[in-house]
PDB file of N, CA and C in Angstrom:
ATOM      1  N   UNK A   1       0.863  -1.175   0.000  1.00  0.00           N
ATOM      2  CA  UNK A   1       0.000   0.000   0.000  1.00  0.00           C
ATOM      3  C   UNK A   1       0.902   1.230   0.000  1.00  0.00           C
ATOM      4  N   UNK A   2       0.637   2.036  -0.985  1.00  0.00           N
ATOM      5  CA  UNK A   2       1.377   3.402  -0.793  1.00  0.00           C
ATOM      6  C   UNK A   2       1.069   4.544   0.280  1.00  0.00           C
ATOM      7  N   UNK A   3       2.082   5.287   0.619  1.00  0.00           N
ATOM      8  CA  UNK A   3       1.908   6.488   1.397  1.00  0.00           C
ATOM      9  C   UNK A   3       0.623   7.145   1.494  1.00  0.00           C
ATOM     10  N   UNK A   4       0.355   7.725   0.590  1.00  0.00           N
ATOM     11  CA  UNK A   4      -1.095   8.514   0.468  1.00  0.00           C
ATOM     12  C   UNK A   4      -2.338   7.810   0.696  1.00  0.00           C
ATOM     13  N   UNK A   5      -1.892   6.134   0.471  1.00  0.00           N
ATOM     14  CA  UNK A   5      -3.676   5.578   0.363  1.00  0.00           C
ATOM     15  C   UNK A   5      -3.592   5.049   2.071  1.00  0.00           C
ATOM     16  N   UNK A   6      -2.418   4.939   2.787  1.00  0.00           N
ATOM     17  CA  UNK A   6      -2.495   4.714   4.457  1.00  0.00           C
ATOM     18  C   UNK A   6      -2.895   6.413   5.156  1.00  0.00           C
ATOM     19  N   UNK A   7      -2.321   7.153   4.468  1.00  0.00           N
ATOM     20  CA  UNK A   7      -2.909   8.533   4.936  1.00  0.00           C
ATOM     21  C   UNK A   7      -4.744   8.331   4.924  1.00  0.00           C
ATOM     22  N   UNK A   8      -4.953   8.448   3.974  1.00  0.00           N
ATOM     23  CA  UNK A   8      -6.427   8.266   3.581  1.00  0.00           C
ATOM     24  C   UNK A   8      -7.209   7.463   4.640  1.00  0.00           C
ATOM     25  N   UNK A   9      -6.492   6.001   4.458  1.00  0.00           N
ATOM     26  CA  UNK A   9      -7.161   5.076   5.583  1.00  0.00           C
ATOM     27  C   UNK A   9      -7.073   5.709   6.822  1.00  0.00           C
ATOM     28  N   UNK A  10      -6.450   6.232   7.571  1.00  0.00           N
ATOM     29  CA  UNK A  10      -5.288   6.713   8.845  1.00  0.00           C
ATOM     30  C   UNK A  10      -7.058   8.064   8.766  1.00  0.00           C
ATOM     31  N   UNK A  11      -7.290   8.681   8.237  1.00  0.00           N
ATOM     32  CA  UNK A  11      -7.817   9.661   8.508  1.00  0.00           C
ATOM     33  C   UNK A  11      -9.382   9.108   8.491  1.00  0.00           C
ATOM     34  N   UNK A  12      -9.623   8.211   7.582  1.00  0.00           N
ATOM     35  CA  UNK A  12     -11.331   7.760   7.261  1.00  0.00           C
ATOM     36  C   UNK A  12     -11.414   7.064   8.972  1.00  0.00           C
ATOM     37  N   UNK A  13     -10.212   6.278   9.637  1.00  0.00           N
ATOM     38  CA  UNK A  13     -10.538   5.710  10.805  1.00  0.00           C
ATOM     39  C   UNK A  13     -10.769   6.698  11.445  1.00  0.00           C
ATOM     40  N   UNK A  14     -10.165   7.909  11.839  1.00  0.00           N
ATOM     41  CA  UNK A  14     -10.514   9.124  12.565  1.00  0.00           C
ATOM     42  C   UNK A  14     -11.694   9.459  12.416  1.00  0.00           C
ATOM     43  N   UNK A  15     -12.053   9.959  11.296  1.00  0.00           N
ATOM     44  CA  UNK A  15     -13.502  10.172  11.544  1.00  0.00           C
ATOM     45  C   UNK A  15     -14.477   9.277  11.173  1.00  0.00           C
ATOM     46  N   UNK A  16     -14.034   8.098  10.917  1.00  0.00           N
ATOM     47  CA  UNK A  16     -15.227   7.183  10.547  1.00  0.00           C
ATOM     48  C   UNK A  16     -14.841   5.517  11.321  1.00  0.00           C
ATOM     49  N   UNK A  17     -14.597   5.937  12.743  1.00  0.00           N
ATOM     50  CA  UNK A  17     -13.936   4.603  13.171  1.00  0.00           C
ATOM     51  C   UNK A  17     -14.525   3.432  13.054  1.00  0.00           C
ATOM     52  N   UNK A  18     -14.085   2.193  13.129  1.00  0.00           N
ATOM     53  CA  UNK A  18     -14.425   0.984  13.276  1.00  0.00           C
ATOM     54  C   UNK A  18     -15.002   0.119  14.041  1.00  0.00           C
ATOM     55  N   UNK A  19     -16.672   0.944  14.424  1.00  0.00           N
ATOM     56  CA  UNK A  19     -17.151   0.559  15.730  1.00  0.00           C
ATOM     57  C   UNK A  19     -18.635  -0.394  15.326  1.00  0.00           C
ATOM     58  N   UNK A  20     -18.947  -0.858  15.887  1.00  0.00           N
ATOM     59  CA  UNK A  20     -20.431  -1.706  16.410  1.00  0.00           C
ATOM     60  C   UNK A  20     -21.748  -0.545  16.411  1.00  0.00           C
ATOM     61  N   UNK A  21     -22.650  -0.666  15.308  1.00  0.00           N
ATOM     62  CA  UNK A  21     -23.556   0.354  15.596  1.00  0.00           C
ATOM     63  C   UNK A  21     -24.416   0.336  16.836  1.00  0.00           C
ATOM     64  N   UNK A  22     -24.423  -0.763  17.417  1.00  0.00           N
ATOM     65  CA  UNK A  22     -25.329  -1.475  18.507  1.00  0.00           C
ATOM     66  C   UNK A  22     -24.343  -1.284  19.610  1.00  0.00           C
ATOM     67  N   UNK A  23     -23.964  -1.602  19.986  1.00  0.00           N
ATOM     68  CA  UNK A  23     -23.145  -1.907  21.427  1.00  0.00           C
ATOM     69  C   UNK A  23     -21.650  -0.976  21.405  1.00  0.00           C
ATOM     70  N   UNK A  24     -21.245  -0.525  20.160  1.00  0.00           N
ATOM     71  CA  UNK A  24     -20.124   0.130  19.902  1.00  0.00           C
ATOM     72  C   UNK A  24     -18.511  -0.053  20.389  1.00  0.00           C
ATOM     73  N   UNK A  25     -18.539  -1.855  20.319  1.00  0.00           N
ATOM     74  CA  UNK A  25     -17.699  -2.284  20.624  1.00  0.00           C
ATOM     75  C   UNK A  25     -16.549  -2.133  19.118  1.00  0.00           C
ATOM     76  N   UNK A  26     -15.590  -1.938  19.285  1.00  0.00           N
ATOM     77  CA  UNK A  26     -14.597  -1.575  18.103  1.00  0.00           C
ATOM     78  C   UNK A  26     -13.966  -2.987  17.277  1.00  0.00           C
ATOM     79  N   UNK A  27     -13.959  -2.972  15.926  1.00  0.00           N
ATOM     80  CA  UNK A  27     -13.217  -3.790  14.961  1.00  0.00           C
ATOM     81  C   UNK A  27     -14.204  -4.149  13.915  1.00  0.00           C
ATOM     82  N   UNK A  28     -15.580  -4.069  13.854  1.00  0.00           N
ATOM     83  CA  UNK A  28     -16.485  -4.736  13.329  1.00  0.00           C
ATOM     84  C   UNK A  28     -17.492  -3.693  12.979  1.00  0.00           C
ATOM     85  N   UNK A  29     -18.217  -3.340  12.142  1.00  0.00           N
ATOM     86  CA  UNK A  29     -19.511  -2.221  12.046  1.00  0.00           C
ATOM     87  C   UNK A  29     -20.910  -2.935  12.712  1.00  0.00           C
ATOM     88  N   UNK A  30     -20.736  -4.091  12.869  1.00  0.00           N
ATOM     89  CA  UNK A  30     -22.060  -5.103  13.330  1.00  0.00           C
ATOM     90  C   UNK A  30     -20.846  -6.429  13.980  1.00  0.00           C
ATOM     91  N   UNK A  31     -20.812  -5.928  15.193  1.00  0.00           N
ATOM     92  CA  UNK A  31     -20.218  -7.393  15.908  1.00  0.00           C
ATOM     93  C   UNK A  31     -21.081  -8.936  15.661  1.00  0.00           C
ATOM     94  N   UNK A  32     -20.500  -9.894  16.227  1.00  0.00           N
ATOM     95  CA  UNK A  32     -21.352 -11.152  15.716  1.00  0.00           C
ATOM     96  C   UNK A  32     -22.525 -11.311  17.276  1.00  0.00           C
ATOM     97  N   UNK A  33     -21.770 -10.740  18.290  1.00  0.00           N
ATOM     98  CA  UNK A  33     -23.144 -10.461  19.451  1.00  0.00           C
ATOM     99  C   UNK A  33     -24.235 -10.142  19.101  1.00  0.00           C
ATOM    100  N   UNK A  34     -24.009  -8.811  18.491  1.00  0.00           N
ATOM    101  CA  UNK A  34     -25.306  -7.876  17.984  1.00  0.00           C
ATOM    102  C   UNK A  34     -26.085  -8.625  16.536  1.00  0.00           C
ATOM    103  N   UNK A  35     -25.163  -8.917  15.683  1.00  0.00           N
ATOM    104  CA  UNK A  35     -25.558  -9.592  14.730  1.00  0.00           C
ATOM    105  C   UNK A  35     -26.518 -10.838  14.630  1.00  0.00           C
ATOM    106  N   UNK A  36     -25.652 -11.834  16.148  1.00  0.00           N
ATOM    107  CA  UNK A  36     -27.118 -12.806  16.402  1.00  0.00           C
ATOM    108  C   UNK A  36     -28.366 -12.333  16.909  1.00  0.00           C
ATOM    109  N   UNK A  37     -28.766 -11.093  17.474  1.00  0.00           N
ATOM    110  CA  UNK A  37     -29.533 -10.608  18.351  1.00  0.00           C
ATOM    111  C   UNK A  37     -30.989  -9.991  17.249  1.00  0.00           C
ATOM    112  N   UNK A  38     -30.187 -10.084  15.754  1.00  0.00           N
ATOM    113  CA  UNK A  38     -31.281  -9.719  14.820  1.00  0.00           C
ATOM    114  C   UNK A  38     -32.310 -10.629  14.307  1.00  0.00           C
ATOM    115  N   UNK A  39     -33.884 -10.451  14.567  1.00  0.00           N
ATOM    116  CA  UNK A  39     -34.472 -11.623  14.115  1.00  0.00           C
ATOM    117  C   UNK A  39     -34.906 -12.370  12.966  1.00  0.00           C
ATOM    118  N   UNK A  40     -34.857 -13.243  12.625  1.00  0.00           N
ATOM    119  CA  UNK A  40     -35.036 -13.524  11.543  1.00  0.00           C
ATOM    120  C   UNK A  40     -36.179 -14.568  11.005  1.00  0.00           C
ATOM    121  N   UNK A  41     -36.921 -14.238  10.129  1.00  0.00           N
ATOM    122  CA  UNK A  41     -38.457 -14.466   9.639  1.00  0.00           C
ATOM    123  C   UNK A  41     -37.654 -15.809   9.323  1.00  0.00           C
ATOM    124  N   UNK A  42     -38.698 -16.667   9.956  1.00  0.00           N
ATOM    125  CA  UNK A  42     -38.506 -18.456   9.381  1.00  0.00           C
ATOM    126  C   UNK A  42     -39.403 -19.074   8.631  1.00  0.00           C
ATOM    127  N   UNK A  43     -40.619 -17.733   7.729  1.00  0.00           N
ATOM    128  CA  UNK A  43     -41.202 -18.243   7.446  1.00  0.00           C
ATOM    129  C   UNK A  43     -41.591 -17.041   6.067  1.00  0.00           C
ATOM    130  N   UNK A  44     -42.297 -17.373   4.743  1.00  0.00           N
ATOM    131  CA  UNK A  44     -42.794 -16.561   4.330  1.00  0.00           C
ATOM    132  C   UNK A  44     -43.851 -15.972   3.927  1.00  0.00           C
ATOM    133  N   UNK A  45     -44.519 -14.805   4.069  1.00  0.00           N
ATOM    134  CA  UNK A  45     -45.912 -14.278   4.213  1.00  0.00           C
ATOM    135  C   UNK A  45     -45.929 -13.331   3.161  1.00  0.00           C
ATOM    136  N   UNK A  46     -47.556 -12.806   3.059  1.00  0.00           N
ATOM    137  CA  UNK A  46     -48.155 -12.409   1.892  1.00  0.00           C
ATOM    138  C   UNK A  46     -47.704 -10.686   2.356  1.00  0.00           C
ATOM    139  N   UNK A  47     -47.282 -10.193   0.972  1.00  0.00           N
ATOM    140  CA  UNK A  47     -46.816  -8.374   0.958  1.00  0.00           C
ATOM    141  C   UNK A  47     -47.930  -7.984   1.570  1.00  0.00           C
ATOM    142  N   UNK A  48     -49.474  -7.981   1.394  1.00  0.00           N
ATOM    143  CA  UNK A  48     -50.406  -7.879   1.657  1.00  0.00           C
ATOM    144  C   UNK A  48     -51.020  -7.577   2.987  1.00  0.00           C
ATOM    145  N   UNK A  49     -51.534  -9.065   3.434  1.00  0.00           N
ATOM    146  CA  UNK A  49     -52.033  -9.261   4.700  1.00  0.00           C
ATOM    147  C   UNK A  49     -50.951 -10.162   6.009  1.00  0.00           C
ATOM    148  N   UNK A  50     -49.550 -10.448   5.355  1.00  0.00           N
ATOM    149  CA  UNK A  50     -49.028 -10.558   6.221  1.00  0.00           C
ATOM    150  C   UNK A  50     -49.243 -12.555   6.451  1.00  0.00           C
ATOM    151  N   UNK A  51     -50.362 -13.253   5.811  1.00  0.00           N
ATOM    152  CA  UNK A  51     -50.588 -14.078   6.449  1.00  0.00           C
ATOM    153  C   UNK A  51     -49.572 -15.447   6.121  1.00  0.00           C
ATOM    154  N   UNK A  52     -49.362 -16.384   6.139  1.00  0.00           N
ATOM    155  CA  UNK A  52     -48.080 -17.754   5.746  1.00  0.00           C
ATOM    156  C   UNK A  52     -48.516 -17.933   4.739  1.00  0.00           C
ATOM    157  N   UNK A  53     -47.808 -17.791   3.505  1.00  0.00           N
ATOM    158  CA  UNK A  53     -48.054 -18.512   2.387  1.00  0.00           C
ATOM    159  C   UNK A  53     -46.673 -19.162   1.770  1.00  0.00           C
ATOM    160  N   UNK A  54     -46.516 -20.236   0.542  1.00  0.00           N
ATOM    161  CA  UNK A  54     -45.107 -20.625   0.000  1.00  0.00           C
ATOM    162  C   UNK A  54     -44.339 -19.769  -0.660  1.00  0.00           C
ATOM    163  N   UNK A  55     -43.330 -19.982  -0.796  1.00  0.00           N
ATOM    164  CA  UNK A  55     -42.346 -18.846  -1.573  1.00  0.00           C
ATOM    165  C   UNK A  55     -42.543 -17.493  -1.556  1.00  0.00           C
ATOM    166  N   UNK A  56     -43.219 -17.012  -0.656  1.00  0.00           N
ATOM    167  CA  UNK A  56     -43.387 -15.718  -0.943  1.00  0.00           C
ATOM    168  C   UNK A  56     -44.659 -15.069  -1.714  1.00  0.00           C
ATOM    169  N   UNK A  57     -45.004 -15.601  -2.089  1.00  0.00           N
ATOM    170  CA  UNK A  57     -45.870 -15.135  -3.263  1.00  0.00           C
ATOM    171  C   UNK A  57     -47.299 -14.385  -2.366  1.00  0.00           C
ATOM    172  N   UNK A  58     -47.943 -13.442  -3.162  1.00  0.00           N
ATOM    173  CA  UNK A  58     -49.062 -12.668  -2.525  1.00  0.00           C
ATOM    174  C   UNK A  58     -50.426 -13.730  -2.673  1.00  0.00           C
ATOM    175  N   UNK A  59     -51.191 -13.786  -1.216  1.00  0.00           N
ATOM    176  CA  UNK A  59     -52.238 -14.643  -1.175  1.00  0.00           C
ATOM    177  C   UNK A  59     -53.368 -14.254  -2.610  1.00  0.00           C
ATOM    178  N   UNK A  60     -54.234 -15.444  -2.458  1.00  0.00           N
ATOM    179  CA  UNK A  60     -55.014 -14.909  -3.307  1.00  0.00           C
ATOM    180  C   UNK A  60     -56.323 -14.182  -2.918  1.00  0.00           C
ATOM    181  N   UNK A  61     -56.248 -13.578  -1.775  1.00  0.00           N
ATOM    182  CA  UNK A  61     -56.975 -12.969  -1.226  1.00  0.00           C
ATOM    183  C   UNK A  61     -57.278 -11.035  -1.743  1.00  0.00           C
ATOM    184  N   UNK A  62     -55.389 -11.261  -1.618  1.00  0.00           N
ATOM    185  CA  UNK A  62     -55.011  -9.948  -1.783  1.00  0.00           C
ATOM    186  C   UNK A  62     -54.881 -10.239  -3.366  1.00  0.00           C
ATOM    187  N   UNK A  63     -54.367 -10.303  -3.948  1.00  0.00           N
ATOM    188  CA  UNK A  63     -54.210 -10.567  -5.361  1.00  0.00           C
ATOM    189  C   UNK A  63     -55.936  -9.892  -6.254  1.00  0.00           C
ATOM    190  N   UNK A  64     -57.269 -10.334  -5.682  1.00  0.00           N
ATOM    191  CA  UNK A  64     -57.642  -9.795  -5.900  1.00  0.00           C
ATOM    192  C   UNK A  64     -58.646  -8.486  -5.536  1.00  0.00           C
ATOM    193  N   UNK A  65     -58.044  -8.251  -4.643  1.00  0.00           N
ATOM    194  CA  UNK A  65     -58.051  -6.676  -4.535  1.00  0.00           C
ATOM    195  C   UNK A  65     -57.147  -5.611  -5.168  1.00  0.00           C
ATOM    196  N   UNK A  66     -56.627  -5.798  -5.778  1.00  0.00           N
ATOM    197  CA  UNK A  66     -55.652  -5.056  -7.045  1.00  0.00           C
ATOM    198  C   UNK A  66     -56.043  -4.946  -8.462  1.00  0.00           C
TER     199      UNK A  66
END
């Protein structure tokens, strides 16, 4: 790496350090603590009404109301 592009880095850490948006623990922008702590849909539902349907797709409930 050349002179100028460690300057660059050297200054983006100054004002843009390398912290955890959640807990603001340093090295990571999203530690793996905080990262497991996000929930995640195990299932998929209609854009619509929200209710379980396969792949995603919009019920046919809602489908025709459009």
């Amino acid at each position: 790496m050349n002179y100028p592009q460690k300057i660059k880095n050297w200054l983006l850490d100054i004002v843009f350090p390398v912290r955890c948006i959640n807990c603001g623990e340093f090295g990571q922008y999203l530690c793996r603590k905080c990262l497991n702590l996000i929930p995640l849909k195990q299932g998929f539902e209609c854009i619509g009404c929200k209710q379980r349907v396969p792949l995603g797709q919009t019920c046919r409930l809602c489908l025709k109301e459009n």
